[in-house]
C-alpha atoms as a PDB file:
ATOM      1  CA  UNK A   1     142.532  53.351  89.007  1.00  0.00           C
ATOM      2  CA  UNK A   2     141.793  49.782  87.882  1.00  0.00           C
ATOM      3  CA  UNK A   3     144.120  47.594  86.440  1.00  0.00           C
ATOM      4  CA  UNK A   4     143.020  45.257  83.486  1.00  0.00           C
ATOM      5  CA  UNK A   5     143.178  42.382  85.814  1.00  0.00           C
ATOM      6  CA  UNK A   6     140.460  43.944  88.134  1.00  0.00           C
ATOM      7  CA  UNK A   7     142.378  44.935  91.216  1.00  0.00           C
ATOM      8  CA  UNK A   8     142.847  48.826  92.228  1.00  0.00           C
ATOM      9  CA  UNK A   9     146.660  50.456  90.971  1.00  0.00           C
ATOM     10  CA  UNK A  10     148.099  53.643  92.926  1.00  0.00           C
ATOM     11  CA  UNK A  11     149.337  56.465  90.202  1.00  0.00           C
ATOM     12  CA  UNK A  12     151.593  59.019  90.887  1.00  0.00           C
ATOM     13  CA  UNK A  13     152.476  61.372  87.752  1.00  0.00           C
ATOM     14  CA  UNK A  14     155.245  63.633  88.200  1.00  0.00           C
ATOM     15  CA  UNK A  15     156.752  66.488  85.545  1.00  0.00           C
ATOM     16  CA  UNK A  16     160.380  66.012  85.271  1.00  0.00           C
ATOM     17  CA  UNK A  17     162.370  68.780  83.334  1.00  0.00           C
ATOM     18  CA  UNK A  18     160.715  68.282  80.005  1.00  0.00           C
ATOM     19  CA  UNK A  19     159.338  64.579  80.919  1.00  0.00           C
ATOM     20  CA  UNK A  20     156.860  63.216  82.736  1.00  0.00           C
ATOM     21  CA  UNK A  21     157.136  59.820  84.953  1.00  0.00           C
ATOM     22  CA  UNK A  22     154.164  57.882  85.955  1.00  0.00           C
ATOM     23  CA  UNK A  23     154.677  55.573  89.376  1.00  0.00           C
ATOM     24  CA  UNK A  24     152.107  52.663  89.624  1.00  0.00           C
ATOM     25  CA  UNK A  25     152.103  50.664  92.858  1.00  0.00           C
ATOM     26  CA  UNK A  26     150.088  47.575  93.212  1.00  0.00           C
ATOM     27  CA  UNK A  27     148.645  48.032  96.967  1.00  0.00           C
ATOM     28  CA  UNK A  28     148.588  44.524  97.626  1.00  0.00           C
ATOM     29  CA  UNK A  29     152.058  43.093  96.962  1.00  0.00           C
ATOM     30  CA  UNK A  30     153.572  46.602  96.866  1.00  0.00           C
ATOM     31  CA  UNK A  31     154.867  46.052  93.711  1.00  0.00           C
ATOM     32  CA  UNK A  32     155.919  49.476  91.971  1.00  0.00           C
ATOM     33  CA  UNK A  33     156.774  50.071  88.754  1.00  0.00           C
ATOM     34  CA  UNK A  34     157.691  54.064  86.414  1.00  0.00           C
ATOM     35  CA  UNK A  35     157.469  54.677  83.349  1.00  0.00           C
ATOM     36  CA  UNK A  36     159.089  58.246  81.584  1.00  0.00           C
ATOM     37  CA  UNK A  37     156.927  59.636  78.503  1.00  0.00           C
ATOM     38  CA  UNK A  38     156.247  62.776  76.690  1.00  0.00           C
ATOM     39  CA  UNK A  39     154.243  65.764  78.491  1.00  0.00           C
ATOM     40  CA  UNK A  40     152.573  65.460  75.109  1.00  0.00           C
ATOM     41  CA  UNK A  41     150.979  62.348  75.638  1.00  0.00           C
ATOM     42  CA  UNK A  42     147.620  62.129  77.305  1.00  0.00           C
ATOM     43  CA  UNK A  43     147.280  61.281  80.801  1.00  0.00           C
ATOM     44  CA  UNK A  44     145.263  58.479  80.260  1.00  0.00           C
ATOM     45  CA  UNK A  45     147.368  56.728  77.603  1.00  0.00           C
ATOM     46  CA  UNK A  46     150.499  57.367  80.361  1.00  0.00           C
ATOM     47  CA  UNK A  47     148.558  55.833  83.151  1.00  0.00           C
ATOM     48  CA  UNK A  48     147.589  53.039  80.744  1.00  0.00           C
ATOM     49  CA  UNK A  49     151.425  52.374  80.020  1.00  0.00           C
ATOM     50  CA  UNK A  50     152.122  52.560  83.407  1.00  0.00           C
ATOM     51  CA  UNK A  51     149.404  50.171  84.584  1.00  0.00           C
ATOM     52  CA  UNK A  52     150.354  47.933  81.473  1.00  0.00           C
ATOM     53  CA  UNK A  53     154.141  47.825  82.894  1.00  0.00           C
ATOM     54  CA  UNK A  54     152.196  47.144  86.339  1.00  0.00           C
ATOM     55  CA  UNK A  55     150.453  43.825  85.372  1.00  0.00           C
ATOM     56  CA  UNK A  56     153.188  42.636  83.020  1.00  0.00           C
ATOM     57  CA  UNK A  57     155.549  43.249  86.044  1.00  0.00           C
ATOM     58  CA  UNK A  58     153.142  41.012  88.369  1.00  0.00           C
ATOM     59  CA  UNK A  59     152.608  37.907  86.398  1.00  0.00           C
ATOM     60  CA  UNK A  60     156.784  37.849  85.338  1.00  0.00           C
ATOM     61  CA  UNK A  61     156.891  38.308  89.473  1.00  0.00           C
ATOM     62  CA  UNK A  62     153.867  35.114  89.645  1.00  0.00           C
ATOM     63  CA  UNK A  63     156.034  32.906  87.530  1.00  0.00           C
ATOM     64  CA  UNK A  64     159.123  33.121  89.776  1.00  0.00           C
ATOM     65  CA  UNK A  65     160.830  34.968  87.396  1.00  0.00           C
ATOM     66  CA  UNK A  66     161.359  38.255  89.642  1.00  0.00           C
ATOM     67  CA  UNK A  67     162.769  38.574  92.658  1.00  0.00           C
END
């Protein structure tokens, strides 16, 4: 998948109980955020959060703010 900044995201969706959790890595800095939402929700819109997550994530991390 594509993030909205152009580069490529790695998604791993996993069903937890009555959840679902969606892992997206950033393959270049290996940068890896999750995100928990309803089985209800599409899998696009939960890849979209997660990616979302993802890119807010990396420019908090490009300001210094994140260790």
């Amino acid at each position: 998948m594509m993030s909205g900044e152009g580069s490529e995201v790695i998604i791993e969706i996993l069903q937890v109980g009555n959840a679902v959790k969606v892992i997206a890595v950033d393959p270049k800095t290996g940068l890896e955020v999750s995100i928990v939402g309803s089985p209800t929700m599409s899998e696009e819109m939960l890849k979209r959060n997660a990616v979302n997550k993802l890119n807010y994530m990396l420019k908090k991390q490009s300001a210094g703010r994140v260790r």
